[in-house]
C-alpha atoms as a PDB file:
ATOM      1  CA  UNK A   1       0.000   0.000   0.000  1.00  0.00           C
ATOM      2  CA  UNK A   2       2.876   2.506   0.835  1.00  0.00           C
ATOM      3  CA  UNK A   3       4.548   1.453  -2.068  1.00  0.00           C
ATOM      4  CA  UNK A   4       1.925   1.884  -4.543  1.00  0.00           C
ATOM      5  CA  UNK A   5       0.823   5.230  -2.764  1.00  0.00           C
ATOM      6  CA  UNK A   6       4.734   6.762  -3.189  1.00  0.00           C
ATOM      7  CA  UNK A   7       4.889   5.500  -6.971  1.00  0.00           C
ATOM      8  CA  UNK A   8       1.350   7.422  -7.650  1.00  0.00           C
ATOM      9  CA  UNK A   9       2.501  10.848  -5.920  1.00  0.00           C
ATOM     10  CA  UNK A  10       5.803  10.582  -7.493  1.00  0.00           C
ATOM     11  CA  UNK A  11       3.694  10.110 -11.252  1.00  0.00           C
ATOM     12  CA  UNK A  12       1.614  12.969 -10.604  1.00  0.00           C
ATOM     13  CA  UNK A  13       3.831  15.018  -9.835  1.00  0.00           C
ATOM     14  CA  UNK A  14       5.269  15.055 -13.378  1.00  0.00           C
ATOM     15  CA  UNK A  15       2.245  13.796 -15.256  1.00  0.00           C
ATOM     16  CA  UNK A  16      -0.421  15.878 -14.261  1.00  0.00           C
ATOM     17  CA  UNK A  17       0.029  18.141 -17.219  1.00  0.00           C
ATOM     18  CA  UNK A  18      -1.653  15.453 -19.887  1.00  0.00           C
ATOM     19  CA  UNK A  19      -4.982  16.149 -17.741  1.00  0.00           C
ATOM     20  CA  UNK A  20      -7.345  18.713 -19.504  1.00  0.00           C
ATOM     21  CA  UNK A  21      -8.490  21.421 -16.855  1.00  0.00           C
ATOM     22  CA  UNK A  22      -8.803  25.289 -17.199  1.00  0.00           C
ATOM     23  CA  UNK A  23      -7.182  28.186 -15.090  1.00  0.00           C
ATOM     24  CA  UNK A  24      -4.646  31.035 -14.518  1.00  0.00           C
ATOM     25  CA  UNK A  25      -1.677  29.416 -12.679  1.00  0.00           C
ATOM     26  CA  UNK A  26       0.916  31.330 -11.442  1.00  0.00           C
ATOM     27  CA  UNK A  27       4.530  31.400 -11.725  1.00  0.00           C
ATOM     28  CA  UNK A  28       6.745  32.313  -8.611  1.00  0.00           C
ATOM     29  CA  UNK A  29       8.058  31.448  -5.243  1.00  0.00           C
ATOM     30  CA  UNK A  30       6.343  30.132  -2.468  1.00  0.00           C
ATOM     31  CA  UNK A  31       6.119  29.432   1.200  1.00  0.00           C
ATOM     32  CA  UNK A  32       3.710  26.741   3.153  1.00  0.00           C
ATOM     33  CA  UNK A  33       3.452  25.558   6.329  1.00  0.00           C
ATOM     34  CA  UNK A  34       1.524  22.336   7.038  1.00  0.00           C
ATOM     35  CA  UNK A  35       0.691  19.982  10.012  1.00  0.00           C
ATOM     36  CA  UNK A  36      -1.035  17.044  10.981  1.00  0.00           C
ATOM     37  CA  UNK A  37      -1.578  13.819  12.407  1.00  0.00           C
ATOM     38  CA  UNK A  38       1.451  11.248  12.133  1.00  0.00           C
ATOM     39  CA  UNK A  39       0.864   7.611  12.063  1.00  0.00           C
ATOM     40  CA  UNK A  40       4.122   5.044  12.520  1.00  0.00           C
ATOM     41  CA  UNK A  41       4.559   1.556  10.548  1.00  0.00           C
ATOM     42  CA  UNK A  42       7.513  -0.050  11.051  1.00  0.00           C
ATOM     43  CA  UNK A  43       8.878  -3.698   9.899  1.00  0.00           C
ATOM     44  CA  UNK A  44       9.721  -6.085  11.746  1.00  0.00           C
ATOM     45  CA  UNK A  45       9.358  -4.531  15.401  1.00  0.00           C
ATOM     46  CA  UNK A  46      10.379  -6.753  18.076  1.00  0.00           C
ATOM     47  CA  UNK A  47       9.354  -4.240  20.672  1.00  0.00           C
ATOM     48  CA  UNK A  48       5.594  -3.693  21.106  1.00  0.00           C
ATOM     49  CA  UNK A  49       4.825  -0.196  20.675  1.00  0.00           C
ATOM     50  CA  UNK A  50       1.429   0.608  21.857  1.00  0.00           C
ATOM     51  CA  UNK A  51       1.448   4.608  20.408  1.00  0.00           C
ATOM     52  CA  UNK A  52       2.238   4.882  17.127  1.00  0.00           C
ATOM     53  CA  UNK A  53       0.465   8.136  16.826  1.00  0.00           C
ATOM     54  CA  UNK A  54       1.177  11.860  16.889  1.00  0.00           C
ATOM     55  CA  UNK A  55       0.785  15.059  15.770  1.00  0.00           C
ATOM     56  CA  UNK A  56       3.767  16.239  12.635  1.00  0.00           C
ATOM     57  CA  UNK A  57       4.860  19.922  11.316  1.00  0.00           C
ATOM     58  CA  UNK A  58       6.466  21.229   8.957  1.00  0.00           C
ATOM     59  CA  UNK A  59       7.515  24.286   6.409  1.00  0.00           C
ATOM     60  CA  UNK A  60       8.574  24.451   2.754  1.00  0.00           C
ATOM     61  CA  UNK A  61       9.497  26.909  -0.042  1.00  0.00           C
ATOM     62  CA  UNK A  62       9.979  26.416  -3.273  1.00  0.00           C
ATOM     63  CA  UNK A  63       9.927  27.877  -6.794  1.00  0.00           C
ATOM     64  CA  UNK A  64       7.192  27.205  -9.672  1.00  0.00           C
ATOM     65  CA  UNK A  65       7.484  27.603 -13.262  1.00  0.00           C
ATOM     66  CA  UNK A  66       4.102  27.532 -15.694  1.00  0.00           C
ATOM     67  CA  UNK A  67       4.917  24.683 -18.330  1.00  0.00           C
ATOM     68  CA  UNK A  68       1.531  24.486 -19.966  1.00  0.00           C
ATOM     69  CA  UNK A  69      -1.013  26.204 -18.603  1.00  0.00           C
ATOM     70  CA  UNK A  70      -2.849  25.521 -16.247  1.00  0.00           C
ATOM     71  CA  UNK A  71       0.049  23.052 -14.791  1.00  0.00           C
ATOM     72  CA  UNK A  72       3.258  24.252 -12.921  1.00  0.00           C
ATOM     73  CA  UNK A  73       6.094  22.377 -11.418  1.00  0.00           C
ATOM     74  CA  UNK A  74       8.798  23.343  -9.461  1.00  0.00           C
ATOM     75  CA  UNK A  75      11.092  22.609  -6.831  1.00  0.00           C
ATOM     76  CA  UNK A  76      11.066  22.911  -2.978  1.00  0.00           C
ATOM     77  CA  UNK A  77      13.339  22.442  -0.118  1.00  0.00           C
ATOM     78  CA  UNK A  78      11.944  22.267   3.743  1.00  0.00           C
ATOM     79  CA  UNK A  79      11.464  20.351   7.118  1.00  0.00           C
ATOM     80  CA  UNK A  80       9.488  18.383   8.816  1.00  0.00           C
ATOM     81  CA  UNK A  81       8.842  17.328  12.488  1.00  0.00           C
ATOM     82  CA  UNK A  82       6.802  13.293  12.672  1.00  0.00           C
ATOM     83  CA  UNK A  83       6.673  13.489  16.210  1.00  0.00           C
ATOM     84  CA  UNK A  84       7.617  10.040  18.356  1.00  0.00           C
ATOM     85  CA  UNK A  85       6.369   6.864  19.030  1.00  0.00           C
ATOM     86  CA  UNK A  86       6.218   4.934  22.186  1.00  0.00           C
ATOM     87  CA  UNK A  87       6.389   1.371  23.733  1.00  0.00           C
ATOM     88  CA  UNK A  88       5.934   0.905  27.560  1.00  0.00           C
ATOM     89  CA  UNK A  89       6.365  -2.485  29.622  1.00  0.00           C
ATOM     90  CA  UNK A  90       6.018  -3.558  33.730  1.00  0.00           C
ATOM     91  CA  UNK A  91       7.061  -6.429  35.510  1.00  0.00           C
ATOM     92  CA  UNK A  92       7.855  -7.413  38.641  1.00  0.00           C
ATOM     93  CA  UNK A  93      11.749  -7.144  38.413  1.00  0.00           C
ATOM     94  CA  UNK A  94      11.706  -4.102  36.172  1.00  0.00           C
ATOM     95  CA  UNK A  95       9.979  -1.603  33.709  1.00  0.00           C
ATOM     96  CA  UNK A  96      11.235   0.536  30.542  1.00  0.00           C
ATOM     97  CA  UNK A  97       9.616   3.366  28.333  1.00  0.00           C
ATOM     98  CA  UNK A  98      11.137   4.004  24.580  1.00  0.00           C
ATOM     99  CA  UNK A  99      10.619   6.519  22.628  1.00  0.00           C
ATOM    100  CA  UNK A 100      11.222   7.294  19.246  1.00  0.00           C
ATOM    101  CA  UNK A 101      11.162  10.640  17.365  1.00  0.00           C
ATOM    102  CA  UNK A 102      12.036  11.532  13.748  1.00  0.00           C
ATOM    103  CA  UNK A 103      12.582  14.785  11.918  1.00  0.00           C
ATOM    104  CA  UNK A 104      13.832  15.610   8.265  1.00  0.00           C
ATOM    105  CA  UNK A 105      15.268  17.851   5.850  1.00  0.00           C
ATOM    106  CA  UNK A 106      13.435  17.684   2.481  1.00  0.00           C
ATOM    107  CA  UNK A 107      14.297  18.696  -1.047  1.00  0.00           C
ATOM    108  CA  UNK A 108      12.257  17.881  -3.970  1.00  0.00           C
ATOM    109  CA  UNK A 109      10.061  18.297  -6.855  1.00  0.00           C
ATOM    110  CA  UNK A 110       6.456  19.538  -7.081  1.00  0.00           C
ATOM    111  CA  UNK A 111       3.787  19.784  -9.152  1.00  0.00           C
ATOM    112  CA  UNK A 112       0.497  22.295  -9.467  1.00  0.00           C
ATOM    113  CA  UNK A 113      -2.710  21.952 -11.652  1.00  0.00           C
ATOM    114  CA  UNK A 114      -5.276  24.365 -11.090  1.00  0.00           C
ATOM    115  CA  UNK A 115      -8.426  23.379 -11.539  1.00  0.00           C
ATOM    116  CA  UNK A 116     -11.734  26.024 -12.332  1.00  0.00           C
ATOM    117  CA  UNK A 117     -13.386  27.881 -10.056  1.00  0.00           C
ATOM    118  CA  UNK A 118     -10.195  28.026  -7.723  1.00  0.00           C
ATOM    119  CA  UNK A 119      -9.808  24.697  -6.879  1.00  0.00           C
ATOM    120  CA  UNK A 120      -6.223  22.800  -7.118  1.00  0.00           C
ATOM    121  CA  UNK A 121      -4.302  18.876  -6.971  1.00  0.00           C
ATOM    122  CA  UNK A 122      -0.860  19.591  -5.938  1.00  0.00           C
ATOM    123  CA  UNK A 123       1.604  16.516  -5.896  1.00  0.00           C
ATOM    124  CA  UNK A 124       5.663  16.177  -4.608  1.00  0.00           C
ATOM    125  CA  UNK A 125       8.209  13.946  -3.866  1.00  0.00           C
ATOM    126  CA  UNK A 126      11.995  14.056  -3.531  1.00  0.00           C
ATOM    127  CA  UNK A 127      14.308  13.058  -0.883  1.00  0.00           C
ATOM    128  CA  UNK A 128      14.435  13.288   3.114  1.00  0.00           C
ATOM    129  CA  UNK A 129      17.175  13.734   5.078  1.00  0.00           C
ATOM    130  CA  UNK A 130      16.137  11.737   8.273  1.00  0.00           C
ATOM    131  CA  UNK A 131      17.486  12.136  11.902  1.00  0.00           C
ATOM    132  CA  UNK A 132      15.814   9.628  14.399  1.00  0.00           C
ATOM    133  CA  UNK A 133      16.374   9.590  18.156  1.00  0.00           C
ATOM    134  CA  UNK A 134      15.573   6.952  20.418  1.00  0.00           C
ATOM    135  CA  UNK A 135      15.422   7.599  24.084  1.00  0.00           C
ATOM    136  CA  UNK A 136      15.234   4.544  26.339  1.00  0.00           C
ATOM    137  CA  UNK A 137      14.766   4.603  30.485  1.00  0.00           C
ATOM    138  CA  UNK A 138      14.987   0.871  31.874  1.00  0.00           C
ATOM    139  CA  UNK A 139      14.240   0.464  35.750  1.00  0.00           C
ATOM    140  CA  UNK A 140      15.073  -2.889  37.786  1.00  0.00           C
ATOM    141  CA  UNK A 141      13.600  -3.735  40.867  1.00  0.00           C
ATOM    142  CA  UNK A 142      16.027  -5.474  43.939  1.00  0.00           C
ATOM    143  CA  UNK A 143      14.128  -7.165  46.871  1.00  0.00           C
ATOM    144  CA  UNK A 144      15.280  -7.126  49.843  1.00  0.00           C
ATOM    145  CA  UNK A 145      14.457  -7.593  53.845  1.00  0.00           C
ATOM    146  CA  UNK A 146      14.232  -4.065  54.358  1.00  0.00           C
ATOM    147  CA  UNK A 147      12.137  -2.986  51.307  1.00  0.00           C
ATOM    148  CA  UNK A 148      13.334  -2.988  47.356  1.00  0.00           C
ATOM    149  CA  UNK A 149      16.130  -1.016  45.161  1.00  0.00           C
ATOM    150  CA  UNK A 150      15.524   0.846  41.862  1.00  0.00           C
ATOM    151  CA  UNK A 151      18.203   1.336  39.513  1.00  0.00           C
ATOM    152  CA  UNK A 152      17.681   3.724  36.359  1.00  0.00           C
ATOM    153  CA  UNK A 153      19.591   3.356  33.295  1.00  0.00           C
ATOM    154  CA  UNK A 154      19.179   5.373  30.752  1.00  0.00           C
ATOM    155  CA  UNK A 155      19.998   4.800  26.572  1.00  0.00           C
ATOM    156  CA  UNK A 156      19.985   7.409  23.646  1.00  0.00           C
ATOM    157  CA  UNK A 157      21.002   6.508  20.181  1.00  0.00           C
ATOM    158  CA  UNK A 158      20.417   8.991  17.342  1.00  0.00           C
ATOM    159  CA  UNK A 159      20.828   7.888  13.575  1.00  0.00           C
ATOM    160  CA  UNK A 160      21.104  10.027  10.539  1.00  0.00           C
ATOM    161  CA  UNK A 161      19.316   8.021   7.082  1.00  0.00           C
ATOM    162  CA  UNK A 162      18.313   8.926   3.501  1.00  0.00           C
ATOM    163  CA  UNK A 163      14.978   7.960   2.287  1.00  0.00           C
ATOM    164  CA  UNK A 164      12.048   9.396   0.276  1.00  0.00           C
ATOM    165  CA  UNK A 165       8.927  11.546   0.645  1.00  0.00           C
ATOM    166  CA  UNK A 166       5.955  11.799  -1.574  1.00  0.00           C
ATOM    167  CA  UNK A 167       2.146  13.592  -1.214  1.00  0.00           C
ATOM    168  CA  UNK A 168      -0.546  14.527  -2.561  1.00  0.00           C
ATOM    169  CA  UNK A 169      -2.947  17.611  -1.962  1.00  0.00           C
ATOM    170  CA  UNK A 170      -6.278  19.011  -3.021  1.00  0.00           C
ATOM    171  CA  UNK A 171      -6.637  22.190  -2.410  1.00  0.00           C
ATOM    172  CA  UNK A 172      -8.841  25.863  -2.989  1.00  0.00           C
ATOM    173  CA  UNK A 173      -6.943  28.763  -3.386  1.00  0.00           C
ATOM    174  CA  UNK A 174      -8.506  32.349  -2.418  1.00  0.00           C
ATOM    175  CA  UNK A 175      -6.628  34.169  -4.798  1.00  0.00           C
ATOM    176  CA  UNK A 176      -3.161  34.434  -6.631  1.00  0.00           C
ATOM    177  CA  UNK A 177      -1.281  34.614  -3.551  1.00  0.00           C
ATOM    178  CA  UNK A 178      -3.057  32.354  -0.555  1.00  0.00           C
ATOM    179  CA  UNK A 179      -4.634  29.112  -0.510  1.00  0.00           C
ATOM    180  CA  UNK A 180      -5.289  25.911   1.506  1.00  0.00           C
ATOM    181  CA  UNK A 181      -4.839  22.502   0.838  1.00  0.00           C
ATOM    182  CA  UNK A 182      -5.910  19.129   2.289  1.00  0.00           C
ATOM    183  CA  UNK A 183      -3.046  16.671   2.312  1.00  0.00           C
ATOM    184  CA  UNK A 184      -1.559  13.414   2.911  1.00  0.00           C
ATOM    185  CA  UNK A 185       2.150  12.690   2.985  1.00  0.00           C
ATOM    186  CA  UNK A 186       3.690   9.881   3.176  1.00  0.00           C
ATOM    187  CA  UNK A 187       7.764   9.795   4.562  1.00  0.00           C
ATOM    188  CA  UNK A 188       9.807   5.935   4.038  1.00  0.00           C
ATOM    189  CA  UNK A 189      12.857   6.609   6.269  1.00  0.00           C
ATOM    190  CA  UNK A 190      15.498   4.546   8.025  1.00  0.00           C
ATOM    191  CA  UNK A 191      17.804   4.327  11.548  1.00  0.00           C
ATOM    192  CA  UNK A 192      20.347   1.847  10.723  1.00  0.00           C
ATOM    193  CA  UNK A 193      22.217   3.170  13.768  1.00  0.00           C
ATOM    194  CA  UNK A 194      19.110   2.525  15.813  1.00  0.00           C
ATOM    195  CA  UNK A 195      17.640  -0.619  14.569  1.00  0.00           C
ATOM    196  CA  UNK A 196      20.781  -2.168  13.461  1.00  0.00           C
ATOM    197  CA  UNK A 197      19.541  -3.930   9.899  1.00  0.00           C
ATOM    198  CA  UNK A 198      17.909  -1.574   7.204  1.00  0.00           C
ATOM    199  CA  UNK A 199      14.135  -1.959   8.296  1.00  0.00           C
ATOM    200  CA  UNK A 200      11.953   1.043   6.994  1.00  0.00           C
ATOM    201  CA  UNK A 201       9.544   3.090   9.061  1.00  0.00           C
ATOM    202  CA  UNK A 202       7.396   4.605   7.075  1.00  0.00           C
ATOM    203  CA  UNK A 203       5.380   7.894   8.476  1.00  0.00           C
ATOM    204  CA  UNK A 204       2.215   8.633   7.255  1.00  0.00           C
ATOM    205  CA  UNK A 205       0.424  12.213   7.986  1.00  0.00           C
ATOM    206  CA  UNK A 206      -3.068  13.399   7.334  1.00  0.00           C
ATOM    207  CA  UNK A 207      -3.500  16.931   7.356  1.00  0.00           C
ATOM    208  CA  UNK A 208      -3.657  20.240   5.853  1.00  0.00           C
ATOM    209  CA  UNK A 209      -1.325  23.054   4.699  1.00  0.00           C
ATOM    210  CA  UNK A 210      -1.258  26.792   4.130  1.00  0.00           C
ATOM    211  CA  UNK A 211       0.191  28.207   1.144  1.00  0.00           C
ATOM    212  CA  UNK A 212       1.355  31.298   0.203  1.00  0.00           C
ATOM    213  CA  UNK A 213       2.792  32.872  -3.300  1.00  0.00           C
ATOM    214  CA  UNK A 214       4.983  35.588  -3.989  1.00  0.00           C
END
């Protein structure tokens, strides 16, 4: 499902441009900021996570050019936050809490039709830049005749990956300059450094973004 979903955004992106549709599309720069709810699916875990959700941000700007009208594409740069996912355990003789957060620098390509009456499909995909950081607190209990012991250790790891991004938008714009756009991104990253083996992660985020054009 990821798969076919990154292969589609990726195609639109530069394809849109056969589709027949009618409007005044802009050329320029532009800034957006978007955010939204994160959802984690990673292979393999051995660990069971029970919160793999969370709320994402990010920002990107980028530069359009008109290539036949009404379609654009361009190419962008940004960042985005996924936020972290969790796994908690208890026993008797001890207890841990991981976490796991992920960021990532993004450059890519995009792509713009406009649609009548103000209405939009954007589409881009490109590479991120992933840092992940996985913070790790592991308690063990020690009985004794007077009562028990707690001893805290504590584990970070942080690894630095390259994978891909790719989304998909529909969208109403006010006027030349502002619009808004429903979205869903999708973000296949790595932690080699974390995981040890080359597992993939990959982020999904429903949400919405603001654009605006200079």
């Amino acid at each position: 499902m990821q798969k076919t979903f990154l292969a589609a955004a990726a195609a639109a992106t530069f394809f849109l441009a056969a589709l027949p549709a009618a409007a005044a599309t802009q050329q320029g720069a532009f800034i957006s900021v978007n955010g939204g709810r994160s959802h984690y699916d990673v292979n393999h875990l051995t660990t069971n996570f029970n919160d793999m959700d969370d709320r994402a941000f990010g920002a990107l700007a980028g530069y359009r050019w008109v290539v036949d009208r009404p379609f654009a594409i361009g190419v962008e740069a940004g960042y985005v936050n996924l936020g972290r996912f969790t796994a908690g355990q208890g026993h008797n003789s001890y207890r841990f809490e991981d976490k796991v957060k992920s960021e990532a620098v993004l450059i890519g390509a995009n792509g713009k039709w406009d649609l009548p009456h103000g209405f939009t499909i954007t589409a881009h995909t490109g590479l991120a830049h992933s840092r992940a950081k996985l913070d790790e607190e592991y308690v063990s209990y020690t009985y004794a005749i007077s009562g028990y012991y707690e001893t805290t250790t504590h584990y970070r790891q942080t690894s630095n990956d390259n994978g891909i991004y790719a989304g998909i938008g529909f969208g109403y714009d006010f006027n030349e300059n502002f619009g808004i756009t429903a979205t869903y991104d999708n973000y296949s990253l790595k932690a080699e450094d974390i995981t040890g083996d080359k597992r993939t992660a990959n982020v999904g985020v429903f949400g919405g973004a603001l654009e605006y054009r200079f």
